[in-house]
C-alpha atoms as a PDB file:
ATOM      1  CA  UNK A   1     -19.579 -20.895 154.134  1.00  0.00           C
ATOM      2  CA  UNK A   2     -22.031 -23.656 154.914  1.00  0.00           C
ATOM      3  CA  UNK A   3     -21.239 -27.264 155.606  1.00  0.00           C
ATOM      4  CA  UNK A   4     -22.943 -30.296 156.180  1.00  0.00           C
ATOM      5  CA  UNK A   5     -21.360 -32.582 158.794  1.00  0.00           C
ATOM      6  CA  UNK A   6     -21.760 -36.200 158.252  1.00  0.00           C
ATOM      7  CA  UNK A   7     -20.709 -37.135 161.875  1.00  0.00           C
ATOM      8  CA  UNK A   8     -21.615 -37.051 165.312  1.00  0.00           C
ATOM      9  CA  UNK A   9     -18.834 -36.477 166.843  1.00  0.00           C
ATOM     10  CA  UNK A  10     -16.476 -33.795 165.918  1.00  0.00           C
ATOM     11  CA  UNK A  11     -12.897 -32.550 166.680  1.00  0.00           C
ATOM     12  CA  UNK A  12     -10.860 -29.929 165.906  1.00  0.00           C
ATOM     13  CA  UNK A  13      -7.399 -30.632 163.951  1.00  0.00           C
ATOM     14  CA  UNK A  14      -5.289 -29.404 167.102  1.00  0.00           C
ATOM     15  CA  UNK A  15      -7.575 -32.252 169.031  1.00  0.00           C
ATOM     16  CA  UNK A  16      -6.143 -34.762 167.020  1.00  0.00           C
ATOM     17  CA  UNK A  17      -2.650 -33.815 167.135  1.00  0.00           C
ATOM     18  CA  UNK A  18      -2.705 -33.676 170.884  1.00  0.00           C
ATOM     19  CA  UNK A  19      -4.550 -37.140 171.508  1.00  0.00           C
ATOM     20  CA  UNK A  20      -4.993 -39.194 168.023  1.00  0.00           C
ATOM     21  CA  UNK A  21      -6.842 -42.536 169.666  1.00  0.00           C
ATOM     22  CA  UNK A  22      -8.619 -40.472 172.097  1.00  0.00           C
ATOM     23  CA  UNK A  23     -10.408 -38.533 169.378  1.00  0.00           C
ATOM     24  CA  UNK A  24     -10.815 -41.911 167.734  1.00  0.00           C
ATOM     25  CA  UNK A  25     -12.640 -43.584 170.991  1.00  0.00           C
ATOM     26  CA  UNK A  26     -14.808 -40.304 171.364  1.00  0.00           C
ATOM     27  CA  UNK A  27     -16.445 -41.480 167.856  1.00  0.00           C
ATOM     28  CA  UNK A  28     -17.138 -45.080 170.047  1.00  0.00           C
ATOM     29  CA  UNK A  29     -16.524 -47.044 166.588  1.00  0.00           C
ATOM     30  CA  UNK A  30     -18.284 -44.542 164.536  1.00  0.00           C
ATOM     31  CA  UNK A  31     -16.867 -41.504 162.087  1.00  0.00           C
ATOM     32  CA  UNK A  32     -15.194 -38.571 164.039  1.00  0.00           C
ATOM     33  CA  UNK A  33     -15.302 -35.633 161.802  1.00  0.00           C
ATOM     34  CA  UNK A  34     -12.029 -33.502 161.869  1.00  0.00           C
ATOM     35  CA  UNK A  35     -12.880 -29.493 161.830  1.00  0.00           C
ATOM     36  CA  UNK A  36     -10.261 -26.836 160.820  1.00  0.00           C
ATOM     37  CA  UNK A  37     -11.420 -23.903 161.524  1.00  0.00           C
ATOM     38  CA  UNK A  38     -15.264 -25.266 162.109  1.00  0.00           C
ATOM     39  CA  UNK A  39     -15.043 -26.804 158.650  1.00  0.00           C
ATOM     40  CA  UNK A  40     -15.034 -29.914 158.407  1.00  0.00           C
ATOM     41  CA  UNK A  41     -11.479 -31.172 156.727  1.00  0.00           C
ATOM     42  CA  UNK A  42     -12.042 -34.901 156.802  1.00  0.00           C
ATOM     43  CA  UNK A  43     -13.366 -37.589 158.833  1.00  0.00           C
ATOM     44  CA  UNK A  44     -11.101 -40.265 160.741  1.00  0.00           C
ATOM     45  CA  UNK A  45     -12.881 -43.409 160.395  1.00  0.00           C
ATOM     46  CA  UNK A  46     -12.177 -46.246 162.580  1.00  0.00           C
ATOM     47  CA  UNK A  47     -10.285 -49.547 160.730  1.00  0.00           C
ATOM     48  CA  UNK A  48     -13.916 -51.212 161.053  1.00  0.00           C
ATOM     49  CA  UNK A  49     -16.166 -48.853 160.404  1.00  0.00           C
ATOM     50  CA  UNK A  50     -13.755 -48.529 157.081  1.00  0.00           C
ATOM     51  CA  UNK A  51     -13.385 -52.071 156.428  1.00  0.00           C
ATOM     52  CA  UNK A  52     -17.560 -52.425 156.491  1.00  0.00           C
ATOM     53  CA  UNK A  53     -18.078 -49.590 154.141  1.00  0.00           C
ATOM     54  CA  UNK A  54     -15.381 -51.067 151.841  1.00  0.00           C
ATOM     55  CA  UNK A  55     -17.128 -54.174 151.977  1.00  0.00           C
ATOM     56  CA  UNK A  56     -20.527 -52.733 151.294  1.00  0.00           C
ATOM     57  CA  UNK A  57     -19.283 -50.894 148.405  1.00  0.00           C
ATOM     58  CA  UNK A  58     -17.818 -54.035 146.790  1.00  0.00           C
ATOM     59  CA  UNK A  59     -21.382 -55.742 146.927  1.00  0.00           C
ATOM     60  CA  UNK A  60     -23.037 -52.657 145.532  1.00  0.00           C
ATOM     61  CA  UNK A  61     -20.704 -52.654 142.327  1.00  0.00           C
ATOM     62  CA  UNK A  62     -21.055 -56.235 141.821  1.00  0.00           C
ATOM     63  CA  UNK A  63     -24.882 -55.506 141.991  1.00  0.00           C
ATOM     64  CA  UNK A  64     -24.878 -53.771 139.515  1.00  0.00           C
ATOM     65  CA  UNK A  65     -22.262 -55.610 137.315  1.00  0.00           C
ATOM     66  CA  UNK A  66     -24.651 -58.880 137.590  1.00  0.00           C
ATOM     67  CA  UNK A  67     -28.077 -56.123 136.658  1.00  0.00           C
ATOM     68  CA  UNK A  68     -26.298 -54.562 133.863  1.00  0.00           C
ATOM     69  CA  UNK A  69     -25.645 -58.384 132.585  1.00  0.00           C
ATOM     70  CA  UNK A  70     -29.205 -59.884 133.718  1.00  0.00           C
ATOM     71  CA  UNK A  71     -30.560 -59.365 129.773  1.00  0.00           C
ATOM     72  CA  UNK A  72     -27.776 -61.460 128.572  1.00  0.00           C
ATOM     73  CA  UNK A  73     -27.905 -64.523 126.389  1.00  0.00           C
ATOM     74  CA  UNK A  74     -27.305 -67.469 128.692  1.00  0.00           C
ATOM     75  CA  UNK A  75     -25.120 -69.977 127.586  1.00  0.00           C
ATOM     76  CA  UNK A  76     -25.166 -73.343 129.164  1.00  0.00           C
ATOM     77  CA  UNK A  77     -21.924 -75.251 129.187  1.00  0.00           C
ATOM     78  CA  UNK A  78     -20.223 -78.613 131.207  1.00  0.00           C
ATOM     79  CA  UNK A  79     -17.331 -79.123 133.070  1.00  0.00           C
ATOM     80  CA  UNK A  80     -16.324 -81.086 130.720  1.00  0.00           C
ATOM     81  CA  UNK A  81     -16.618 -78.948 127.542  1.00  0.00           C
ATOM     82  CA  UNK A  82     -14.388 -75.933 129.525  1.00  0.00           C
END
């Protein structure tokens, strides 16, 4: 079976076990992808790297939460009338 790797780094499962923040480093802030038997399994993503794509993914969904509601009737109201 054919897989795509979305990393540049890569390590094999019994890599991990034997040296966790080592295989983390290798990846130098970047995705490691984790390989059980040369298939990829998952990919250890640095707190960073993790916390950016979160981020990113907030801003895309609020995107398109304020497109889907650009057509909307606006309504203009004051301070004072809330």
């Amino acid at each position: 079976m054919v897989s795509i790797v979305l990393a540049e780094v890569t390590a094999s499962v019994s890599e991990l076990k034997r040296n966790p923040m080592g295989t983390v480093a290798a990846g130098d802030g970047a995705p490691v992808a984790i390989l059980n038997r040369n298939e990829p399994a998952f990919y250890c993503v640095p707190a960073k790297a993790y916390e950016a794509m979160m981020d990113r993914l907030e801003d895309l969904e609020l995107n398109a939460l304020a497109d889907s509601r650009a057509s909307e009737t606006v309504i203009k109201v004051t301070l004072d009338e809330l």
